[in-house]
C-alpha atoms as a PDB file:
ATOM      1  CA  UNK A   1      43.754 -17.699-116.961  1.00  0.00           C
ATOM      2  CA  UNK A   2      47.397 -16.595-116.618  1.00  0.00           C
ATOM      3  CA  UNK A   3      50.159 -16.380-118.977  1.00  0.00           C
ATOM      4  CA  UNK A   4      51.824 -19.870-117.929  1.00  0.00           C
ATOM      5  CA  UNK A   5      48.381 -21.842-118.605  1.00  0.00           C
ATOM      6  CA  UNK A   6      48.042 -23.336-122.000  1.00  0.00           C
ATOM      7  CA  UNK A   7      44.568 -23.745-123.292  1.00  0.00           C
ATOM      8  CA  UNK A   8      43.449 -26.899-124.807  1.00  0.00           C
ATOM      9  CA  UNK A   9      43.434 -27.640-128.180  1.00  0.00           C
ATOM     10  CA  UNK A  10      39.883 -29.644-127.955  1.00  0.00           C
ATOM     11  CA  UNK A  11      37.589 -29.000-125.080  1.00  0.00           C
ATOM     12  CA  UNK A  12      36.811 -32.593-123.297  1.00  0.00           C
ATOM     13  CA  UNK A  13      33.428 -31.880-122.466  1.00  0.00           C
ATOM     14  CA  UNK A  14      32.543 -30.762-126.033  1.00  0.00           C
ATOM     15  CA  UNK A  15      34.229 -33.793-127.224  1.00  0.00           C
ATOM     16  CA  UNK A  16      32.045 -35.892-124.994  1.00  0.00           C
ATOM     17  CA  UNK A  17      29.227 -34.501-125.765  1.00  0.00           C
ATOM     18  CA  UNK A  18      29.780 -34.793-129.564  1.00  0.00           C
ATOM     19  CA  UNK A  19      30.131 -38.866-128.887  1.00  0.00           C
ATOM     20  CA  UNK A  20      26.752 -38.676-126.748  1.00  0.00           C
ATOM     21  CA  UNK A  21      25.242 -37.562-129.748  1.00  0.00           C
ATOM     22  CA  UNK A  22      26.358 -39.626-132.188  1.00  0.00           C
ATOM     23  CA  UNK A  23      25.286 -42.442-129.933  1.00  0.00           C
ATOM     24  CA  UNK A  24      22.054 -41.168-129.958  1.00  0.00           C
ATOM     25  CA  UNK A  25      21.824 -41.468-133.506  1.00  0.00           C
ATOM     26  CA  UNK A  26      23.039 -44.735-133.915  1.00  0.00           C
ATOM     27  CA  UNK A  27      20.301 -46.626-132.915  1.00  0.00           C
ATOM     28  CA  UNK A  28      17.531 -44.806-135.060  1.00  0.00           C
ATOM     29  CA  UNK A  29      19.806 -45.108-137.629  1.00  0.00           C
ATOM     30  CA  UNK A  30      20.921 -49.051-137.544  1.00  0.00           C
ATOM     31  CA  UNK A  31      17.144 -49.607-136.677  1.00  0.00           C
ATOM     32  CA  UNK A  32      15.677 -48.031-139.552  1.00  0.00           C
ATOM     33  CA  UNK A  33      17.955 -49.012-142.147  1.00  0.00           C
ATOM     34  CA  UNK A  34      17.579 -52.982-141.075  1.00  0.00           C
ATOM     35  CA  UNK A  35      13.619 -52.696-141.182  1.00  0.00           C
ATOM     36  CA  UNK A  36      13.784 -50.934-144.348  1.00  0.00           C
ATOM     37  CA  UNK A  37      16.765 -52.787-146.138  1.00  0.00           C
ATOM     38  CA  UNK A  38      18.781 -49.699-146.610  1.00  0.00           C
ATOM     39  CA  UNK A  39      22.058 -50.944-146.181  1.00  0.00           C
ATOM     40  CA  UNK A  40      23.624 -47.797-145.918  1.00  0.00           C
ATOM     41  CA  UNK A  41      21.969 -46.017-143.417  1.00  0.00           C
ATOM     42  CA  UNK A  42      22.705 -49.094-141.137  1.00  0.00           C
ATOM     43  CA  UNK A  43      26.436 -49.567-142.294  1.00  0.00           C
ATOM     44  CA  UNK A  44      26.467 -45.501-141.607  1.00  0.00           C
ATOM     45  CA  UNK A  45      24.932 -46.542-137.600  1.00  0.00           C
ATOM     46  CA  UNK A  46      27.540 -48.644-136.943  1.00  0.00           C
ATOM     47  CA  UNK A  47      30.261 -46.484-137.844  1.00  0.00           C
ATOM     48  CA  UNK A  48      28.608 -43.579-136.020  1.00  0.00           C
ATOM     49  CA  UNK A  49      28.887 -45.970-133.199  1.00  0.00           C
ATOM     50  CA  UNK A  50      32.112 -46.931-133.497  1.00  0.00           C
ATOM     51  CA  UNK A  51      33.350 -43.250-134.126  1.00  0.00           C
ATOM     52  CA  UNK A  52      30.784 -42.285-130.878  1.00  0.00           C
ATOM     53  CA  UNK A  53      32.968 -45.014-128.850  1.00  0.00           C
ATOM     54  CA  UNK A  54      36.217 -44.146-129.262  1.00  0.00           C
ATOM     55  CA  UNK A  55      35.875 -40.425-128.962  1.00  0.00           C
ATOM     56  CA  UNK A  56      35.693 -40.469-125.084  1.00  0.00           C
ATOM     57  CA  UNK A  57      39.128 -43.201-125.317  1.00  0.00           C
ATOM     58  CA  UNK A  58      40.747 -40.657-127.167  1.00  0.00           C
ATOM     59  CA  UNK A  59      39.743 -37.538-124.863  1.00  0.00           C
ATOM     60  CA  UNK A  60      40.852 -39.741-121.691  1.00  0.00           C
ATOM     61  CA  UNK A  61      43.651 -41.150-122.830  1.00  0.00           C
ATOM     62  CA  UNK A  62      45.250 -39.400-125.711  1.00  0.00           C
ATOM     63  CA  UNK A  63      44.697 -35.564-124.758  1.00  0.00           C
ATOM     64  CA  UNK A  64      45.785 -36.908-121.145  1.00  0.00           C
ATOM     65  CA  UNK A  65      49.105 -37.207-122.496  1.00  0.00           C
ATOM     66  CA  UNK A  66      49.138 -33.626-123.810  1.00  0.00           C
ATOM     67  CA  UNK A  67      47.969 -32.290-120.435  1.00  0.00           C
ATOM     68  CA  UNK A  68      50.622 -34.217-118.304  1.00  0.00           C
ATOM     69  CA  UNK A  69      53.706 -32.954-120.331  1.00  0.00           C
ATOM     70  CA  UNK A  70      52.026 -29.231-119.377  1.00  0.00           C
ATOM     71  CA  UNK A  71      51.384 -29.806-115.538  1.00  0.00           C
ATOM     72  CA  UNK A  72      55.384 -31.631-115.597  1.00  0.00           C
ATOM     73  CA  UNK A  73      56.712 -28.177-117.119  1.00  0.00           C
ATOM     74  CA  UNK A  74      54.304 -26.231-114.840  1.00  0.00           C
ATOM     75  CA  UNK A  75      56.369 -28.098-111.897  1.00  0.00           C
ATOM     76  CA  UNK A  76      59.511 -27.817-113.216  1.00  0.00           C
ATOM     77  CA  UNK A  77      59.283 -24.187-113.465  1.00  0.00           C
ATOM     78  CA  UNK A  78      57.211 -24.241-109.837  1.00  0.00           C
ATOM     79  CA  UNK A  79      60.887 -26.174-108.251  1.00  0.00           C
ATOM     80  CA  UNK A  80      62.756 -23.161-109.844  1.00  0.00           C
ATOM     81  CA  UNK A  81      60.657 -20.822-107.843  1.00  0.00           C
ATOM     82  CA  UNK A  82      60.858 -22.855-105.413  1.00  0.00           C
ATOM     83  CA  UNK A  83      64.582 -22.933-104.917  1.00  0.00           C
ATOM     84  CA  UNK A  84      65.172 -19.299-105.451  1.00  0.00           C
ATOM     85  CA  UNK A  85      62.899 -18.750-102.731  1.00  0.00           C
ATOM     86  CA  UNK A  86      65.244 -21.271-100.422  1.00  0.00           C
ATOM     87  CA  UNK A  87      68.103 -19.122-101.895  1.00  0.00           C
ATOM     88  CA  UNK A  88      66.985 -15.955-100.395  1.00  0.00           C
ATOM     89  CA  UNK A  89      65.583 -17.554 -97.167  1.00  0.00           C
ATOM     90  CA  UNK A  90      68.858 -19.437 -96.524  1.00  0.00           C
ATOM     91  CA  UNK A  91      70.821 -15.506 -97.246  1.00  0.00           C
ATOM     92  CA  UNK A  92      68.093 -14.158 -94.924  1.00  0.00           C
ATOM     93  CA  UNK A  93      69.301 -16.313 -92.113  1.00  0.00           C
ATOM     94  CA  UNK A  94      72.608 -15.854 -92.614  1.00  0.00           C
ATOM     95  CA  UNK A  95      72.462 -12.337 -92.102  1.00  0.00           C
ATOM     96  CA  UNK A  96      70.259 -12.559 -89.353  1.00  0.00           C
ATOM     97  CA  UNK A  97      73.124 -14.881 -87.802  1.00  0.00           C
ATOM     98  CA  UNK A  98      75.974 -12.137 -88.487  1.00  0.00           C
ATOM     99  CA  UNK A  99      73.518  -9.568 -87.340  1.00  0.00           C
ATOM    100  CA  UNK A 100      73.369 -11.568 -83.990  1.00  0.00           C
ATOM    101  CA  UNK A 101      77.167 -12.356 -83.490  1.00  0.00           C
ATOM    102  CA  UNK A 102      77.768  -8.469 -84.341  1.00  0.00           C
ATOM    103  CA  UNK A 103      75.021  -7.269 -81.817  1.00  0.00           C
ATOM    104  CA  UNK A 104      76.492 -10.309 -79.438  1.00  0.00           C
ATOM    105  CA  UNK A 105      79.879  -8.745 -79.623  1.00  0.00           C
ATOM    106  CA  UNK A 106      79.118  -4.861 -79.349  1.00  0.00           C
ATOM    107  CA  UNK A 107      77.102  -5.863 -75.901  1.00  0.00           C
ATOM    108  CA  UNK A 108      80.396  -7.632 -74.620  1.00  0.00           C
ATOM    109  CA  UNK A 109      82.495  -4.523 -75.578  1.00  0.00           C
ATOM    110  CA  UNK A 110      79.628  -2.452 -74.002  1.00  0.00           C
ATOM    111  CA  UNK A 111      80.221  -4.237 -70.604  1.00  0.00           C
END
């Protein structure tokens, strides 16, 4: 990684996986906990599910925000490279030019 490159606060993938999980546990949970009447293991499903639902919204859509303010400095600071780098092309070619006239004229004075 170099020094410009920001690391994430929360790894997507981890997130994700995290919400596959809990979805996994939802139904055992909300199944259970109807057949045997124990409203809280149920009530607990469905919140697991809710919670496993909007984890992958949040990793898409909320961290996205984080990581497009990063890659708009990263090009900001890529267009100032960028432009010194025209800088010294464009004085490159300008001495190349005044090279030329000055090697144009000392072949006319030569002849």
């Amino acid at each position: 990684m170099s020094q410009n490159e920001v690391e994430p606060r929360f790894d997507p993938l981890r997130l994700d996986t995290l919400a596959f999980l809990l979805l996994l546990a939802v139904l055992p949970l909300v199944s259970y906990g109807a057949t045997r009447e124990i409203e809280a293991l149920w009530i607990l499903g469905l919140v697991l599910l809710a919670v496993g639902a909007l984890i992958p919204l949040v990793t898409e859509f909320g961290l996205r925000e984080d990581e497009d303010e990063t890659e708009e400095t990263d090009e900001d600071e890529e267009d100032e490279e960028d432009e010194t780098e025209d800088d010294a092309d464009d004085d490159t070619e300008e001495k190349n030019r005044k090279e030329t006239k000055e090697n144009d004229a000392a072949a006319k004075e030569d002849e």
